[in-house]
Protein backbone atom coordinates (compact mmCIF):
# COMPACT_ATOMS: atom_id res chain seq x y z
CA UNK A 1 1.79 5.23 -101.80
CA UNK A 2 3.55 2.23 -101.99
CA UNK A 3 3.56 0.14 -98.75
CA UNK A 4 7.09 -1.45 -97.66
CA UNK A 5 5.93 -5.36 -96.76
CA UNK A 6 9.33 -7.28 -94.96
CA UNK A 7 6.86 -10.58 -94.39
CA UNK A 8 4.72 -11.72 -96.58
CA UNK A 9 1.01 -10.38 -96.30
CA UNK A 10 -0.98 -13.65 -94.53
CA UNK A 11 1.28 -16.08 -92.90
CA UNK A 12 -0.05 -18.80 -90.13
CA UNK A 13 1.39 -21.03 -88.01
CA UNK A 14 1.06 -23.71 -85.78
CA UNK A 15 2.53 -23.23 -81.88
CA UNK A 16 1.92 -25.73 -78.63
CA UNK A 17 3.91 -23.28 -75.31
CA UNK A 18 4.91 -25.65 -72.56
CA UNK A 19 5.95 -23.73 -70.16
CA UNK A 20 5.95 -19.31 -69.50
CA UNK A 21 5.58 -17.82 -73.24
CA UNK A 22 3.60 -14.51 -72.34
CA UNK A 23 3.87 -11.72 -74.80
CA UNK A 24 3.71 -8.26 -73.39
CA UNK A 25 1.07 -5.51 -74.44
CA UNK A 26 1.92 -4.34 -78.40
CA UNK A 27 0.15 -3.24 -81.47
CA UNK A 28 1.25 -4.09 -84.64
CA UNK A 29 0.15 -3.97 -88.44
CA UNK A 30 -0.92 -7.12 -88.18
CA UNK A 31 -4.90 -8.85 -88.41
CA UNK A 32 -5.22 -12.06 -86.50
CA UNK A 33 -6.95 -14.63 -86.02
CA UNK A 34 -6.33 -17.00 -83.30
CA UNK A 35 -7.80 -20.48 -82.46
CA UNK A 36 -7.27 -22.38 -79.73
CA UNK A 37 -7.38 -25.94 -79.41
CA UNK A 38 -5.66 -26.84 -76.00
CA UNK A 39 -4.76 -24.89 -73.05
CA UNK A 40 -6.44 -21.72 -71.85
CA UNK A 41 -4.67 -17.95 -72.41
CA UNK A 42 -6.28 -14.46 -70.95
CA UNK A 43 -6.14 -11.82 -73.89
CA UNK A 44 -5.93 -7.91 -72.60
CA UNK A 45 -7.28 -6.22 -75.18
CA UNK A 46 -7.16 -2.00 -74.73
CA UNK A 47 -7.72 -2.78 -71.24
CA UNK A 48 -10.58 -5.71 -71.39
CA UNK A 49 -9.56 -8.89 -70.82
CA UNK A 50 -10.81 -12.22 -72.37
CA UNK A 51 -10.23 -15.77 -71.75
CA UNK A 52 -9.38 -17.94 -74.74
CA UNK A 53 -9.75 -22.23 -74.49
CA UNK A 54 -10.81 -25.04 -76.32
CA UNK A 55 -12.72 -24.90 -79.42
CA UNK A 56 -12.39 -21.07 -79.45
CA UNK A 57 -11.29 -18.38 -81.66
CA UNK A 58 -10.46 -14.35 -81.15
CA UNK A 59 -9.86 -11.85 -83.43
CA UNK A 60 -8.07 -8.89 -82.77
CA UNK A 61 -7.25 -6.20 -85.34
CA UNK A 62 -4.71 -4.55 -86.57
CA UNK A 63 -4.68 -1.45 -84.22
CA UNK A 64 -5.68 -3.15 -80.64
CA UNK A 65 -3.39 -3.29 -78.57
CA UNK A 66 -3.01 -6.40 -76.71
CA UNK A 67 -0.95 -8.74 -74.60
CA UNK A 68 -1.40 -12.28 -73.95
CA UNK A 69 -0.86 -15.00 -70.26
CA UNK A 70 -1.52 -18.52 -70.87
CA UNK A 71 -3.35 -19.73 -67.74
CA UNK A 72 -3.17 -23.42 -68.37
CA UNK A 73 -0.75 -25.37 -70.71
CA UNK A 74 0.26 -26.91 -72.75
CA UNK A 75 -1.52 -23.95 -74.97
CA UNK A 76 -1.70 -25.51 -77.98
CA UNK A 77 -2.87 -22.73 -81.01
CA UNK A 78 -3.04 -22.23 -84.42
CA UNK A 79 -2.70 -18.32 -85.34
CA UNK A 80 -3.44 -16.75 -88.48
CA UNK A 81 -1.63 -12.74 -89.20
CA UNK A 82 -2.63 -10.48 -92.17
CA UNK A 83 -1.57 -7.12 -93.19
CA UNK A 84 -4.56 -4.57 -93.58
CA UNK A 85 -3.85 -4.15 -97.30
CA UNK A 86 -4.73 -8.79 -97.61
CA UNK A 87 -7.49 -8.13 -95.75
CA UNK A 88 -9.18 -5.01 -96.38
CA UNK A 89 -8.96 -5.78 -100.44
CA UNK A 90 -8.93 -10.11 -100.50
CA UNK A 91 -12.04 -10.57 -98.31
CA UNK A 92 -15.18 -9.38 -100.70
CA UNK A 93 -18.36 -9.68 -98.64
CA UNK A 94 -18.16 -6.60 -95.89
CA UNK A 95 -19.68 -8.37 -93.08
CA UNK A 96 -17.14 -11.18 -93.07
CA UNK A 97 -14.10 -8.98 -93.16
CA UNK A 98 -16.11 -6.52 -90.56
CA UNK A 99 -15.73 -9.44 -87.90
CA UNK A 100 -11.94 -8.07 -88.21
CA UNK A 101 -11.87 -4.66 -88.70
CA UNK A 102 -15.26 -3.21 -87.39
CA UNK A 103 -15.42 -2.61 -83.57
CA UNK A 104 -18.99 -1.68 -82.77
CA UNK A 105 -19.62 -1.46 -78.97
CA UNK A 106 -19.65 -4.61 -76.85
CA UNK A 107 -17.83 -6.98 -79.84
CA UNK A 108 -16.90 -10.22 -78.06
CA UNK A 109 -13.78 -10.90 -79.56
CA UNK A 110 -14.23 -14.63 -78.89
CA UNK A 111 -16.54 -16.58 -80.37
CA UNK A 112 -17.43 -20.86 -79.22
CA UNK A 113 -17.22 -23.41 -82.02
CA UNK A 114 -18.49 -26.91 -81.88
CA UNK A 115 -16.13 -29.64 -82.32
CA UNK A 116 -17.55 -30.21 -85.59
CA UNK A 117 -17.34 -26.74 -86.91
CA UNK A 118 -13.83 -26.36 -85.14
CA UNK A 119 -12.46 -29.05 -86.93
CA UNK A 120 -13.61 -28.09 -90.28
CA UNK A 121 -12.06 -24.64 -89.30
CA UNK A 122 -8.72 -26.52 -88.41
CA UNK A 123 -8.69 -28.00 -91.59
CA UNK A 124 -8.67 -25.08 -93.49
CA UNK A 125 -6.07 -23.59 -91.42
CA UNK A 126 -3.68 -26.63 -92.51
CA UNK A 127 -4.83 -25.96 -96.51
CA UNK A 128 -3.90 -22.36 -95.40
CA UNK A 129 -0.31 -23.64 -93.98
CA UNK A 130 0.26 -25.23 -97.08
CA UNK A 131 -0.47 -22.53 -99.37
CA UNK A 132 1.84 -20.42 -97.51
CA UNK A 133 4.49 -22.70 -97.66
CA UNK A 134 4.64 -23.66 -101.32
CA UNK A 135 3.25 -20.33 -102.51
CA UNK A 136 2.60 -21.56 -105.41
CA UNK A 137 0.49 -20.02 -108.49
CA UNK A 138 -2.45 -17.53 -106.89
CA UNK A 139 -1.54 -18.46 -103.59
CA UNK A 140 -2.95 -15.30 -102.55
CA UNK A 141 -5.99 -15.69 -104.18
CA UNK A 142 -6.28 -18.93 -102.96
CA UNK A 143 -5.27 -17.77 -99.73
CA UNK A 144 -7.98 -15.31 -99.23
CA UNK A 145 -10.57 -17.82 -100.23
CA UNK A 146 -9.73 -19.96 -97.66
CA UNK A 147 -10.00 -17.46 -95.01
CA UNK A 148 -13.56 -16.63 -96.44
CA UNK A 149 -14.21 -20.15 -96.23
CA UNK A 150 -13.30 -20.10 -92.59
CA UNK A 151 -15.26 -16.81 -91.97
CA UNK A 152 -18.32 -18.53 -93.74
CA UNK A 153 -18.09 -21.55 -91.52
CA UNK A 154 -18.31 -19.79 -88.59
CA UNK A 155 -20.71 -17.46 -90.02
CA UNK A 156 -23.23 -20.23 -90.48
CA UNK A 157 -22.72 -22.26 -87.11
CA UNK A 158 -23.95 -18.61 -85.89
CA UNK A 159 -24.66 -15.47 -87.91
CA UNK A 160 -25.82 -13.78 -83.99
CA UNK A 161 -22.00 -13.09 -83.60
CA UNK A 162 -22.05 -11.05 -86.44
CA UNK A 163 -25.99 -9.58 -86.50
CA UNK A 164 -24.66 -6.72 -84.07
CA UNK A 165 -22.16 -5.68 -87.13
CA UNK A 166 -25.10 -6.82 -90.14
CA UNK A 167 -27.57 -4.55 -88.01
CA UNK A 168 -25.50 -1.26 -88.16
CA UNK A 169 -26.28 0.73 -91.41
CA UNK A 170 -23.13 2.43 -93.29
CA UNK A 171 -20.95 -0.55 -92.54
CA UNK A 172 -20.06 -0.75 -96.70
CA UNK A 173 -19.26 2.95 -96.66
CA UNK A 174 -16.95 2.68 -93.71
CA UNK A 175 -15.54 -0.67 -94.88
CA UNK A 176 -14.83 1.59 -98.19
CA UNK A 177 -13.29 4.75 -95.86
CA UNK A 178 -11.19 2.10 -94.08
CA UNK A 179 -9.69 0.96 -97.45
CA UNK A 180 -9.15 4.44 -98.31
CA UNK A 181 -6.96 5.38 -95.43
CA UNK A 182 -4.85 2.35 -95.58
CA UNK A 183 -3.83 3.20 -98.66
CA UNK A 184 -3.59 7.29 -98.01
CA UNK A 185 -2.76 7.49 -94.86
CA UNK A 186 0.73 9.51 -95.80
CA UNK A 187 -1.50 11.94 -96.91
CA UNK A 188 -3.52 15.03 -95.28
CA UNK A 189 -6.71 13.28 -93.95
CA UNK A 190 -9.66 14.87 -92.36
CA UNK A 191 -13.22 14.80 -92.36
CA UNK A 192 -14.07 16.88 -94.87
CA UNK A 193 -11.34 15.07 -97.34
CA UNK A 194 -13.67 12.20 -96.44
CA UNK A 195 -16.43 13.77 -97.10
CA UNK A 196 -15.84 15.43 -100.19
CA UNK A 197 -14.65 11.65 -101.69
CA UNK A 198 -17.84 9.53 -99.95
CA UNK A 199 -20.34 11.91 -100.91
CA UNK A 200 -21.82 11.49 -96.99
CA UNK A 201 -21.69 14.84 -94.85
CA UNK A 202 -18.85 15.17 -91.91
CA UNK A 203 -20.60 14.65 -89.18
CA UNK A 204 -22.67 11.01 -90.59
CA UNK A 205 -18.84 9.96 -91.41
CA UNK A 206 -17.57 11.02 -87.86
CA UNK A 207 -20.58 9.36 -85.75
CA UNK A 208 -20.88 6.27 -88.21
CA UNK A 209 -17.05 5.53 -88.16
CA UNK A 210 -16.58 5.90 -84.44
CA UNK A 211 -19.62 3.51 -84.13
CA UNK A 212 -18.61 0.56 -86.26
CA UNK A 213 -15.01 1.08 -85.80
CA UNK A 214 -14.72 2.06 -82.67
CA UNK A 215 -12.00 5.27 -83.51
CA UNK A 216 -12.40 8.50 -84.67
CA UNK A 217 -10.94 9.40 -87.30
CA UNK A 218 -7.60 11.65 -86.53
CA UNK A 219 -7.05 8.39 -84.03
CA UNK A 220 -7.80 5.82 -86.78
CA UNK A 221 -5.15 7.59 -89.13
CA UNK A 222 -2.57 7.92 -86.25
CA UNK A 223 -2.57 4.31 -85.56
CA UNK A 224 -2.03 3.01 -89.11
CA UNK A 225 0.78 5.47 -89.26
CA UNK A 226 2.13 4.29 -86.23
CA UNK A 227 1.67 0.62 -87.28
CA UNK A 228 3.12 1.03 -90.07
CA UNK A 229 6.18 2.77 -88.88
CA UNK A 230 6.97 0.02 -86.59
CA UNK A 231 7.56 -2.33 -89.55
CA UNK A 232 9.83 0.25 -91.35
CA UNK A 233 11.86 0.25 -87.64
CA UNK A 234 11.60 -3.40 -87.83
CA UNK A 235 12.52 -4.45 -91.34
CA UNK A 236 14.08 -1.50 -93.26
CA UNK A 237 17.62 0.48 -92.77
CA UNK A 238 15.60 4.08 -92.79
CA UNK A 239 16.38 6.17 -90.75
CA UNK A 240 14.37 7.95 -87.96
CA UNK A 241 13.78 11.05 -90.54
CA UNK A 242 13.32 9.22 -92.97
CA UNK A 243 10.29 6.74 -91.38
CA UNK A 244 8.73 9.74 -90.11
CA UNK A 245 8.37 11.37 -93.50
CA UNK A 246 6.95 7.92 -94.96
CA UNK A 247 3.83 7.98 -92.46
CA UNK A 248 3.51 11.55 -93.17
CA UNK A 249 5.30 13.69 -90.70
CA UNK A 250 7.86 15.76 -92.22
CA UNK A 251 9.00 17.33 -88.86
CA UNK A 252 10.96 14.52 -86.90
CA UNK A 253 10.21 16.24 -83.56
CA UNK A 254 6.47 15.71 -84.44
CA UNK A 255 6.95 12.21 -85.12
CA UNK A 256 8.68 11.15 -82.21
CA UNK A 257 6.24 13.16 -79.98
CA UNK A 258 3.64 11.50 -81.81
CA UNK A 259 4.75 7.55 -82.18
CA UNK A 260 5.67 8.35 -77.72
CA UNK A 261 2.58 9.34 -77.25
CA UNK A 262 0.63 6.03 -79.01
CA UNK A 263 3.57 3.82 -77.88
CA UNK A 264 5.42 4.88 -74.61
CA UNK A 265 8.73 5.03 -76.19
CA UNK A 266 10.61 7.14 -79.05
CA UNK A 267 10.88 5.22 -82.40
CA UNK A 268 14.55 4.95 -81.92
CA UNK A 269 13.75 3.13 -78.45
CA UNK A 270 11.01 1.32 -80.22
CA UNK A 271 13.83 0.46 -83.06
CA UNK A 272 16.64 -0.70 -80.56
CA UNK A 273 14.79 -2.99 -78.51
CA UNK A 274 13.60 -4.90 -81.47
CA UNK A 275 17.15 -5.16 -82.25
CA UNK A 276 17.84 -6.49 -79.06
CA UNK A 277 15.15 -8.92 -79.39
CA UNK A 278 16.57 -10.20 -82.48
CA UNK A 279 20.14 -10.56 -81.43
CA UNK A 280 18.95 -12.29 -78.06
CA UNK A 281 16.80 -15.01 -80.77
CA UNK A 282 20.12 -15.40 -82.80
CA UNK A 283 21.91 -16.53 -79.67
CA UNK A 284 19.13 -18.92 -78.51
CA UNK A 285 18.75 -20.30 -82.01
């Protein structure tokens, strides 16, 4: 199917909060990549909570939901976003782009950098800035190449935070199931769909998936529907019906029991508050 994109699909910027600027517990379509260079924030992520300070980076996926209380300011941070589509299909070697989309048990989320590391990481984040501002020629290639370079850098300072994920045999396949599902996800999914495509049986997909990944499937291919039907709410004029029947659900009473159930709210709710939001931004300026 073709995926609607309203932003563009990497974008970073550069933020320094002086005073309250918590954000409240969300999920979005979104990969990113935090790193923190002043300050000190608390991340709750699916109910575990992490602290975040100098020198530091987290990376939460896509699907987590998380919110976010600075402890100490100013909280000065440089944050990287990326749709699942940039980074499932831009980032080549499958234990870099696991360190974003694999969630075996235990992952640490944050990882230490020495100032010498950290700053080579900054720097790459201000190439990355610039590439997203001029978007020039291959931008995206160029783009995704930086973020490997980043992913390398830390990588080599210390390959242990990523020897739990290196370690964990079918990673590739899963990495290649992942992919799959982004792109299908509209479409009737279940194990044995899986199975029949991978060539693995149903039951090494369903154990191996739910231990790198951390979902199972049916909940894996619920949350990139509901992900993705946020940013139709967000950015385009469908309506209700017709968002429902993008993801997938034909029946809108399905849908909106469904996108309640992952989210706490109807999608209309979900719709209208962003709204708000919006309007309320307008006004501040």
């Amino acid at each position: 199917m073709e995926k609607y994109a309203a932003n563009n699909p990497i974008a970073v910027y550069q933020k320094t909060s002086l005073a309250f600027d918590n954000m409240s517990s969300h999920f979005h379509h979104l990969y990113e990549i935090i790193l923190v260079e002043e300050g000190i924030a608390e991340f709750d992520i699916k109910g575990e909570k992490f602290q975040v300070g100098q020198n530091q980076i987290i990376f939460i996926s896509n699907l987590e939901k998380h919110s976010v209380k600075i402890l100490q300011y100013p909280y000065k941070r440089t944050v990287i976003t990326m749709t699942t589509h940039f980074t499932l299909f831009n980032i080549k070697e499958a234990i870099l782009v696991s360190v974003l989309s694999h969630r075996p048990p235990n992952f640490p989320y944050v990882f230490g950098l020495s100032d010498v590391v950290f700053k080579k990481v900054r720097r790459l984040a201000l190439d990355l800035i610039t590439e997203c501002d001029l978007k020039d020629y291959f931008w995206i290639n160029r783009s995704a190449a930086i973020i490997t370079g980043i992913l390398i850098d830390i990588y080599r300072f210390n390959p242990s935070y990523f020897d739990q994920i290196e370690k964990s045999d079918g990673t590739n396949v899963i990495l290649e199931i992942q992919k799959y599902i982004s792109s299908h996800f509209d479409d009737d999914i279940t194990l044995e769909v899986l199975a029949d495509k991978f060539f693995f049986s149903t039951f090494y997909i369903s154990r191996k998936f739910k231990e790198i990944t951390g979902y199972n499937i049916k909940n894996y291919v619920i949350l990139n529907r509901i992900s993705y039907a946020k940013e139709l709410l967000r950015y385009s004029k469908k309506s209700i019906t017709e968002v429902g029947a993008s993801i997938g659900y034909e029946n809108i009473n399905q849908f909106t029991r469904i996108f309640k159930q992952y989210d706490n709210q109807t999608p209309t709710a979900y719709r209208n508050s962003y709204l708000n939001k919006a309007s309320e931004n307008d006004l501040m300026g």
